[in-house]
C-alpha atoms as a PDB file:
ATOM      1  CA  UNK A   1      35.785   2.025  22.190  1.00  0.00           C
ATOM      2  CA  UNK A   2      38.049   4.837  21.724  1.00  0.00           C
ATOM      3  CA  UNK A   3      41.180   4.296  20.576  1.00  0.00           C
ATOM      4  CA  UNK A   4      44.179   7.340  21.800  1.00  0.00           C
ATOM      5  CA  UNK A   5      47.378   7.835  19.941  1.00  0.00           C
ATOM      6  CA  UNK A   6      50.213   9.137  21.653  1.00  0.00           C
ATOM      7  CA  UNK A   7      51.469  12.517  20.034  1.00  0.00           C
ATOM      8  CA  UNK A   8      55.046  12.173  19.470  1.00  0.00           C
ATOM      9  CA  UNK A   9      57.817  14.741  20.159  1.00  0.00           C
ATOM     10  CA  UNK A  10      60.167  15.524  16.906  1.00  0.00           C
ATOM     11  CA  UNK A  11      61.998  18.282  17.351  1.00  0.00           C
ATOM     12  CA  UNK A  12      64.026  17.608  14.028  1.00  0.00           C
ATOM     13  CA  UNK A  13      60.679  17.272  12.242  1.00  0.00           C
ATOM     14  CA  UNK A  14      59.501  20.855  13.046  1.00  0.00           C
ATOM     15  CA  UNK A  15      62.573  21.738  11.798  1.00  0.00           C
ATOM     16  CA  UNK A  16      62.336  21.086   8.588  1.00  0.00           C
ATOM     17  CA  UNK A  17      59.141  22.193   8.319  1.00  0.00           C
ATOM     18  CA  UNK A  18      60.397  25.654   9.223  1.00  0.00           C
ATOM     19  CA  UNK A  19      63.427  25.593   6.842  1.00  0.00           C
ATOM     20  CA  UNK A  20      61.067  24.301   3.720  1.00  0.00           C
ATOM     21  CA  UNK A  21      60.083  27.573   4.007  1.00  0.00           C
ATOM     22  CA  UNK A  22      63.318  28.727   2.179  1.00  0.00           C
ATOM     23  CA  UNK A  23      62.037  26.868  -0.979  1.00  0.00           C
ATOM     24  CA  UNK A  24      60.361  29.856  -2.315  1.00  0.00           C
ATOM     25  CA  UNK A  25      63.758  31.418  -3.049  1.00  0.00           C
ATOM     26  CA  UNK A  26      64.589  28.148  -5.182  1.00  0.00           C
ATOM     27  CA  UNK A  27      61.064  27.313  -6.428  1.00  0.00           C
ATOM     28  CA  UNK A  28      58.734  30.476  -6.083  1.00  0.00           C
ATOM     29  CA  UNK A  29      55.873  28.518  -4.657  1.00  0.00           C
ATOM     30  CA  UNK A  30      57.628  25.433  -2.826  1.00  0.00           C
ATOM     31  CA  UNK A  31      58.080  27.228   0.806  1.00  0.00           C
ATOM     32  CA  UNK A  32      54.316  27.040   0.793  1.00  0.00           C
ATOM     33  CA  UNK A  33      53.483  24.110  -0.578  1.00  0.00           C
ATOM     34  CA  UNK A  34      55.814  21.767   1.163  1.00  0.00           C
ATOM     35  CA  UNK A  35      55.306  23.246   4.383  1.00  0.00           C
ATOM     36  CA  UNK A  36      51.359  22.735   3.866  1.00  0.00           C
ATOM     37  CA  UNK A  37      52.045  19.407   3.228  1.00  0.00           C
ATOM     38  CA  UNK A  38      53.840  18.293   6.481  1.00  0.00           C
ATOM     39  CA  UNK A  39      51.453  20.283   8.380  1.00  0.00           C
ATOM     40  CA  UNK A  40      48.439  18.461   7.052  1.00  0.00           C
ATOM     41  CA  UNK A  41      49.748  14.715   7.283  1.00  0.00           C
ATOM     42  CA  UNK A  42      51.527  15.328  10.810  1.00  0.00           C
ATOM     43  CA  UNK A  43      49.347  17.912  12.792  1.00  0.00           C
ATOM     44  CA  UNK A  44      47.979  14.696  14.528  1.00  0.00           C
ATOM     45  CA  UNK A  45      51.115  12.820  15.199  1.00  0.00           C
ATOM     46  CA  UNK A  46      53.417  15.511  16.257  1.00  0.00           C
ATOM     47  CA  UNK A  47      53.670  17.228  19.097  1.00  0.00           C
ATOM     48  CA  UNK A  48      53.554  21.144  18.320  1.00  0.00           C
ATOM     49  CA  UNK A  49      53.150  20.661  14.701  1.00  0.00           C
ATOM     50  CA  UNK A  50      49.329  21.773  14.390  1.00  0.00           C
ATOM     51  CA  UNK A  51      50.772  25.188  16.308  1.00  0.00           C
ATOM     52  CA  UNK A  52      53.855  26.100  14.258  1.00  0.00           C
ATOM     53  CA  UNK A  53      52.139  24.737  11.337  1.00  0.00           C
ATOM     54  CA  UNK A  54      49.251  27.785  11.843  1.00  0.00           C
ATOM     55  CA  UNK A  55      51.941  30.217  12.436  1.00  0.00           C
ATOM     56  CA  UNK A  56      53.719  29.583   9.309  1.00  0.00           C
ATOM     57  CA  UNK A  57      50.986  29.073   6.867  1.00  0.00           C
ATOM     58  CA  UNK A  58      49.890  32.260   8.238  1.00  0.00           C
ATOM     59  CA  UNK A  59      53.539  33.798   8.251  1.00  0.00           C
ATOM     60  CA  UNK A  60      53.419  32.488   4.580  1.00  0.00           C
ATOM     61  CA  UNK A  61      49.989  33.950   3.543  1.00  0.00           C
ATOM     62  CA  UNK A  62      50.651  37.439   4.899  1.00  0.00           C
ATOM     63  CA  UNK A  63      54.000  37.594   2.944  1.00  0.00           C
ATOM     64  CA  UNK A  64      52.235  37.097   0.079  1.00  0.00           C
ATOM     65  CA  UNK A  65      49.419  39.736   0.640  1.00  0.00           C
ATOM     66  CA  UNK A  66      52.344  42.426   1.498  1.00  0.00           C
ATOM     67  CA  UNK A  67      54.574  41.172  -1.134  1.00  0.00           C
ATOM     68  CA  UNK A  68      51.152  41.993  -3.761  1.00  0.00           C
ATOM     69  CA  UNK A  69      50.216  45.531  -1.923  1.00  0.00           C
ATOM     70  CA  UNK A  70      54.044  46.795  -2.579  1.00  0.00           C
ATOM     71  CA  UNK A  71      53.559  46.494  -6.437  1.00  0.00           C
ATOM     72  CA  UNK A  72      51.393  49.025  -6.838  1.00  0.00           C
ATOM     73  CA  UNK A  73      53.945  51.408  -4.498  1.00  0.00           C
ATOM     74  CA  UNK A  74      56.329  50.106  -6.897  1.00  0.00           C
ATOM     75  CA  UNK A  75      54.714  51.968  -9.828  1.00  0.00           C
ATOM     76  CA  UNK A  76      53.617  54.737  -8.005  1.00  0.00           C
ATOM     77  CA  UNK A  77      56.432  55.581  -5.255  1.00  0.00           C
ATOM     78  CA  UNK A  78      59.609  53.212  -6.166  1.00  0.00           C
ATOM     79  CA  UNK A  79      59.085  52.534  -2.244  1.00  0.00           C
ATOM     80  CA  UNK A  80      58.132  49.632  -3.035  1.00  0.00           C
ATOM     81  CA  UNK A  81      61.146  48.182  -4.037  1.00  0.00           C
ATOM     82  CA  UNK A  82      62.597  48.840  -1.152  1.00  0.00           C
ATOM     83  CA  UNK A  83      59.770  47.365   1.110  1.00  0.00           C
ATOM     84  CA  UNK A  84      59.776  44.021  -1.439  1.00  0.00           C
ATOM     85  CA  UNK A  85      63.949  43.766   0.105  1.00  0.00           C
ATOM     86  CA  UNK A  86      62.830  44.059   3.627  1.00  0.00           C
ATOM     87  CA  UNK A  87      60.166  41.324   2.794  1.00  0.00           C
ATOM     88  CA  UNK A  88      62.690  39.371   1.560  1.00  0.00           C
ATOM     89  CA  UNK A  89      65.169  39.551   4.031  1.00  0.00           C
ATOM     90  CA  UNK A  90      62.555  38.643   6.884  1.00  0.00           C
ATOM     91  CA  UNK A  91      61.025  35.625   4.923  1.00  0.00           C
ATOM     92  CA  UNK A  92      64.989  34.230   4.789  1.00  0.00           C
ATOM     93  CA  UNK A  93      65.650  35.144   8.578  1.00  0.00           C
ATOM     94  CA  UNK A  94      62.909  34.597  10.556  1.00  0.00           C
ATOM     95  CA  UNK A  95      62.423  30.730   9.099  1.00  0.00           C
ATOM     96  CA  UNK A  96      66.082  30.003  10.149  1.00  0.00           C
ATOM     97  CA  UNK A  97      65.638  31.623  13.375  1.00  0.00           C
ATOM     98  CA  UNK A  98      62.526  29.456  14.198  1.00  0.00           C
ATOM     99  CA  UNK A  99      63.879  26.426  12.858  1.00  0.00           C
ATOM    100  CA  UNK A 100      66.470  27.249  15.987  1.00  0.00           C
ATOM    101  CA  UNK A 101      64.217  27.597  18.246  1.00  0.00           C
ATOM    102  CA  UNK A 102      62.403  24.388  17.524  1.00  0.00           C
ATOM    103  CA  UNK A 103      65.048  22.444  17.315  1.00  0.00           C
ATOM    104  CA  UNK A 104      65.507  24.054  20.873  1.00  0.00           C
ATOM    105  CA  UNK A 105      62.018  23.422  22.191  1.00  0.00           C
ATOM    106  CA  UNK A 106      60.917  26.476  22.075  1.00  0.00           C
ATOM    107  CA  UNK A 107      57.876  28.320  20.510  1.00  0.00           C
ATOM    108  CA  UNK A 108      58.204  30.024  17.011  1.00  0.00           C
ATOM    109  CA  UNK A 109      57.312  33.672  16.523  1.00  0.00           C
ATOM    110  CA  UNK A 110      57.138  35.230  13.292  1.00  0.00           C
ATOM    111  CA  UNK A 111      56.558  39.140  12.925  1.00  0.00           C
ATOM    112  CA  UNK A 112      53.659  40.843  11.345  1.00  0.00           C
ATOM    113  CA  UNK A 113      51.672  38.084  10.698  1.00  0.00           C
ATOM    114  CA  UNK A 114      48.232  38.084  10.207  1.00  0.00           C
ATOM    115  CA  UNK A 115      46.024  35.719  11.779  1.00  0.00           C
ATOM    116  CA  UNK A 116      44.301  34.052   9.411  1.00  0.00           C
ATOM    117  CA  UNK A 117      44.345  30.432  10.211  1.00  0.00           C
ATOM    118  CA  UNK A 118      43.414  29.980  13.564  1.00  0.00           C
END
């Protein structure tokens, strides 16, 4: 006998998960970590969760692989300085934005992400 459990809705939930993001600016490594937690103990329960959860461990991952290709343009340009402040700036914005939007019911976007987790 199969047994079916209902995927709940939590808006406020997703939320969170989106703003634990902004841990890495406390922590270095907690806007990962914490958001790779929720994801993995709630994919099945919440509604939406296993989706946004893809999008920002991949959001997450390919700041990190841009974030280690500008220190070598550091060294050899100084643009990479500059390109480590843009990287900054959208990996503060875009988590607050999404958090908005799923608090609003809608679908999270995050730019320039590569696809990793599918």
């Amino acid at each position: 006998m199969e047994t079916y459990t209902a995927m709940r809705e939590d808006r406020q939930m997703l939320m969170i998960m989106h703003l634990s993001q902004l841990l890495d600016f406390v922590t270095g490594i907690g806007g990962f970590i914490v958001p790779l937690i929720l994801w993995a103990t709630q994919k099945d329960k919440i509604h939406d969760m296993d989706e946004q959860g893809k999008d920002i461990m991949n959001f997450q991952i390919s700041l990190f692989i841009y974030s280690m290709i500008c220190i070598p343009l550091v060294f050899l340009f100084g643009l990479g300085i500059f390109l480590l402040i843009v990287i900054g700036i959208v990996g503060f914005i875009f988590p607050i934005i999404n958090a908005i939007k799923a608090s609003n019911g809608e679908p999270a976007f995050y730019p320039f992400t590569i696809k990793i987790i599918k």
